[in-house]
Protein backbone atom coordinates (compact mmCIF):
# COMPACT_ATOMS: atom_id res chain seq x y z
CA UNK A 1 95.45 117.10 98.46
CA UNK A 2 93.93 117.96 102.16
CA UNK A 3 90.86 118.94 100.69
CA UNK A 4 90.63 116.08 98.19
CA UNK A 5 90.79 113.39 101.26
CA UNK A 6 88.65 115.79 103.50
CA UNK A 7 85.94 115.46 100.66
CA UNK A 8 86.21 112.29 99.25
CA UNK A 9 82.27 110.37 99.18
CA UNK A 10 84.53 106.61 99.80
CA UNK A 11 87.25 107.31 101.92
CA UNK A 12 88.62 103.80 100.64
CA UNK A 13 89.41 104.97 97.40
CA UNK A 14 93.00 106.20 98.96
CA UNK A 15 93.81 102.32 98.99
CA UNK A 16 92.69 101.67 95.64
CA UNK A 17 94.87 99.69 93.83
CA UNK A 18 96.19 100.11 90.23
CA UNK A 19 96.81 97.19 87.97
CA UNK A 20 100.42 96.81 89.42
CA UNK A 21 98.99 96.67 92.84
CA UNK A 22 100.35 100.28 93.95
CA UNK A 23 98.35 102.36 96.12
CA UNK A 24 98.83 106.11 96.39
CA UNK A 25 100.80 105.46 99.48
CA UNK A 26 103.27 103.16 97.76
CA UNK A 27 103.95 105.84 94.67
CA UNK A 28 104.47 108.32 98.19
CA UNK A 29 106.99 105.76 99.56
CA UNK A 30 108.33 105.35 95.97
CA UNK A 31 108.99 108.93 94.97
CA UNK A 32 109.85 110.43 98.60
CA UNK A 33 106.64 112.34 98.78
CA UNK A 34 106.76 113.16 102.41
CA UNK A 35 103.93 115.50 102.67
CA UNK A 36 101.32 113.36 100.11
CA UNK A 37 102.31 110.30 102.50
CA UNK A 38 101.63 112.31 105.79
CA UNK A 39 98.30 113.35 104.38
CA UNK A 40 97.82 109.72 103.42
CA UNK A 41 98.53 108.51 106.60
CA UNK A 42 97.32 110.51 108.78
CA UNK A 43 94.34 112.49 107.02
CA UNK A 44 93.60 109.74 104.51
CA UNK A 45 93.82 107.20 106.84
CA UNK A 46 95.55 104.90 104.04
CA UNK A 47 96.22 100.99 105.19
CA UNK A 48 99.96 100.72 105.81
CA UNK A 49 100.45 97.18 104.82
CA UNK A 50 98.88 96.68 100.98
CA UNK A 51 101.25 94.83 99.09
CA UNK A 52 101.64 94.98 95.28
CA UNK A 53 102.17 92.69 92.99
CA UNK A 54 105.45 91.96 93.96
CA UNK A 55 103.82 91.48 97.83
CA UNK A 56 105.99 95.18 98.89
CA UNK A 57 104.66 97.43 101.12
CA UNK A 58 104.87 101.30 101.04
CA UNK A 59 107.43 100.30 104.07
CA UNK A 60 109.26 97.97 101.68
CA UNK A 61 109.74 100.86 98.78
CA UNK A 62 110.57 103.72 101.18
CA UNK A 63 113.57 100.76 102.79
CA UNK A 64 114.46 100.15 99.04
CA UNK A 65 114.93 103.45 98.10
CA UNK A 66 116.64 105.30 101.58
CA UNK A 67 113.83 107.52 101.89
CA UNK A 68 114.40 107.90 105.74
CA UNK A 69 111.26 110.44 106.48
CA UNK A 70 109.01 108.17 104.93
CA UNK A 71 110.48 105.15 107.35
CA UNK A 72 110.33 107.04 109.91
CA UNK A 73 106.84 108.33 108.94
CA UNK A 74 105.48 104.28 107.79
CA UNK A 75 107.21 102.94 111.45
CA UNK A 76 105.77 105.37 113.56
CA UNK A 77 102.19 105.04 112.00
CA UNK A 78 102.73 101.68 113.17
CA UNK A 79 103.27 99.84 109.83
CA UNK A 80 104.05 96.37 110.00
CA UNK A 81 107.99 95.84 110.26
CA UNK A 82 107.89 91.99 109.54
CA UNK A 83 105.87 91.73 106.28
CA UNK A 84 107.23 89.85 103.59
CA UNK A 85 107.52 90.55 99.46
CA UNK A 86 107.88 87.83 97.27
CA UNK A 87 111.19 86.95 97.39
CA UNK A 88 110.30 86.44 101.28
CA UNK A 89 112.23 89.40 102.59
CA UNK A 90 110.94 91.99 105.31
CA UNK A 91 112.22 95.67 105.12
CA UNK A 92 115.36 94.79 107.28
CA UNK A 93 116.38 92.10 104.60
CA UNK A 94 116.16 95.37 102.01
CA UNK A 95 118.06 97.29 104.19
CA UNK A 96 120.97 95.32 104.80
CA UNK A 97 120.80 94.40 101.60
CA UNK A 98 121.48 97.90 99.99
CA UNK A 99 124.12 99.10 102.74
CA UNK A 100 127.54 99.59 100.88
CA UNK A 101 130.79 99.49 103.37
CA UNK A 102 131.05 103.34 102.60
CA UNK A 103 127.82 104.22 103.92
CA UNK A 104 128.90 102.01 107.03
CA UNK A 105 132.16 103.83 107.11
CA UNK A 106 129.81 107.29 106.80
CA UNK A 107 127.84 106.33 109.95
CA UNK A 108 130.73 105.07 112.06
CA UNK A 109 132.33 108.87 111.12
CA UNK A 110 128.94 110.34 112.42
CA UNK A 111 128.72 107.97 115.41
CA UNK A 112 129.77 104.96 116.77
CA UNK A 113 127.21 102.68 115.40
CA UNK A 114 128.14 100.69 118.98
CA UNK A 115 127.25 102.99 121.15
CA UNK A 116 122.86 102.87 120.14
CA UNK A 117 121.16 105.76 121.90
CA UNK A 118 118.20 104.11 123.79
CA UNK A 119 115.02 104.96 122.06
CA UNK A 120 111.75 106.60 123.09
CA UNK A 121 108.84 104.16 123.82
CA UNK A 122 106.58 106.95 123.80
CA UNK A 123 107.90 107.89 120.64
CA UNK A 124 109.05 104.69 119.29
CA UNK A 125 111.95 106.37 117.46
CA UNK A 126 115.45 105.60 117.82
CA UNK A 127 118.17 108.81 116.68
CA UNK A 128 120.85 106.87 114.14
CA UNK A 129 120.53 109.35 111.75
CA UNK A 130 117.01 109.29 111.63
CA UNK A 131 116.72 112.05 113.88
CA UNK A 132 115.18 115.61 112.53
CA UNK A 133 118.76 116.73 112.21
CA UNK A 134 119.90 113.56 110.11
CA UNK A 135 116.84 112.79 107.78
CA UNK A 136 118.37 113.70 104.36
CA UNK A 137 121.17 111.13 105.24
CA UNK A 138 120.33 108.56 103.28
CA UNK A 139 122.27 105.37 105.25
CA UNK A 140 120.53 101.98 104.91
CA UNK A 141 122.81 100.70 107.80
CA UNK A 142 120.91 103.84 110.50
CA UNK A 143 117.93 102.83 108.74
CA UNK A 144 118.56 99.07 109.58
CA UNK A 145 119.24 99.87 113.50
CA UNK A 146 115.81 101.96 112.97
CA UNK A 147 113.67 99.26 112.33
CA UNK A 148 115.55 96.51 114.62
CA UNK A 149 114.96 98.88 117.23
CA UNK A 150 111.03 99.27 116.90
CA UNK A 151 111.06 95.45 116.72
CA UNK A 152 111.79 93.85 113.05
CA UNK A 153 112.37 90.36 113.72
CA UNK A 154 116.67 89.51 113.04
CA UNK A 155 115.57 85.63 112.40
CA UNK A 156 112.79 85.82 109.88
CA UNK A 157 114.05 83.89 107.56
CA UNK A 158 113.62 84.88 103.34
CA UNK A 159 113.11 82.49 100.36
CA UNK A 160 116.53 81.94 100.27
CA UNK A 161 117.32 81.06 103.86
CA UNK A 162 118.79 84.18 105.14
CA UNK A 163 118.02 86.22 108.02
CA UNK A 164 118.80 90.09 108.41
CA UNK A 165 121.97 89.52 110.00
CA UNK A 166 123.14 86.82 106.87
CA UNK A 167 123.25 89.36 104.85
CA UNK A 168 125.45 91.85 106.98
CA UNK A 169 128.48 91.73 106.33
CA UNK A 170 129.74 93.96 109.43
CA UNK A 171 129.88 92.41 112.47
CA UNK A 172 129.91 95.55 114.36
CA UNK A 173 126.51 96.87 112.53
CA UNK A 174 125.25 93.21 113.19
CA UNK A 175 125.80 93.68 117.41
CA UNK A 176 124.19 97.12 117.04
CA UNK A 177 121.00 95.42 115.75
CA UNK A 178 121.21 92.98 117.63
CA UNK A 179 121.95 95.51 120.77
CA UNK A 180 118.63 97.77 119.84
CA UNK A 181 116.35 94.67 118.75
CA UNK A 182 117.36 93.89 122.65
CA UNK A 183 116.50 96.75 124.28
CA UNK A 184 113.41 96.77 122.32
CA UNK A 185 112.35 93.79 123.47
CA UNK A 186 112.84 94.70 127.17
């Protein structure tokens, strides 16, 4: 793959969309390709915020589907946290949306979801189980304090009226966002 995007005569062919609106970097995001989206990213220099058909970005898949690295990986790269799909929802709406109470229950056993670790501006990162150590947890409530503390917007509002925080149901988990979003913001 390194030497396909090293020697490629239109480096925009990496975001060439197929008829669905997928780019290699959303089928990455999809199918928890780490390495292909690293190489994407950061050899391939892929656009982070295509949508498809359905207006999702890679960020939007790897949210849907709990693949932390490639969060971590799309955030990082400085991906757009506040981009909506069609049903007007942002990656925080999909992550709050697919926390269960016992993955809540899991990350309050691992840590007191309370008690948010500052996080790095220099490496805009936050550790709730997104750390190296934590990746292959798959918690959509850690991954919800991830992007709230790089700065996803808890008001945007979706199609159906509902922020972030209307559709968590814990309102410890909901002061924890609302605690890093804070501290982010400072």
């Amino acid at each position: 793959m390194r030497v396909l995007l090293a020697k490629l005569p239109r480096p925009w062919i990496v975001d060439e969309k197929k008829d669905d609106g997928y780019t290699a970097l959303h089928l990455a995001a999809l199918n928890n390709h780490v390495e292909v989206a690293e190489l994407l990213v950061h050899q391939g220099s892929a656009s982070l915020d295509i949508q498809n058909v359905n207006q999702q970005t890679a960020l939007h898949l790897a949210v849907e589907r709990q693949h932390t690295q490639i969060v971590r990986l799309l955030v990082r790269a400085e991906a757009k946290l506040d981009v909506q799909d069609k049903d007007g929802d942002t990656p925080l709406h999909e992550a709050l949306r697919h926390h269960t109470l016992s993955q809540l229950r899991q990350l309050q056993d691992m840590q007191d979801v309370s008690k948010v670790e500052p996080w790095e501006p220099s490496k805009n990162t936050l550790i709730m189980g997104l750390g190296t150590q934590g990746a292959e947890k798959k918690s959509a409530a850690s991954i919800a304090c991830f992007l709230a503390a790089n700065g996803a917007d808890l008001t945007m509002r979706n199609k159906k009226g509902q922020s972030p925080l209307d559709l968590c149901p814990d309102p410890s988990l909901c002061k924890a966002l609302a605690k890093c979003h804070k501290e982010k913001i400072r």
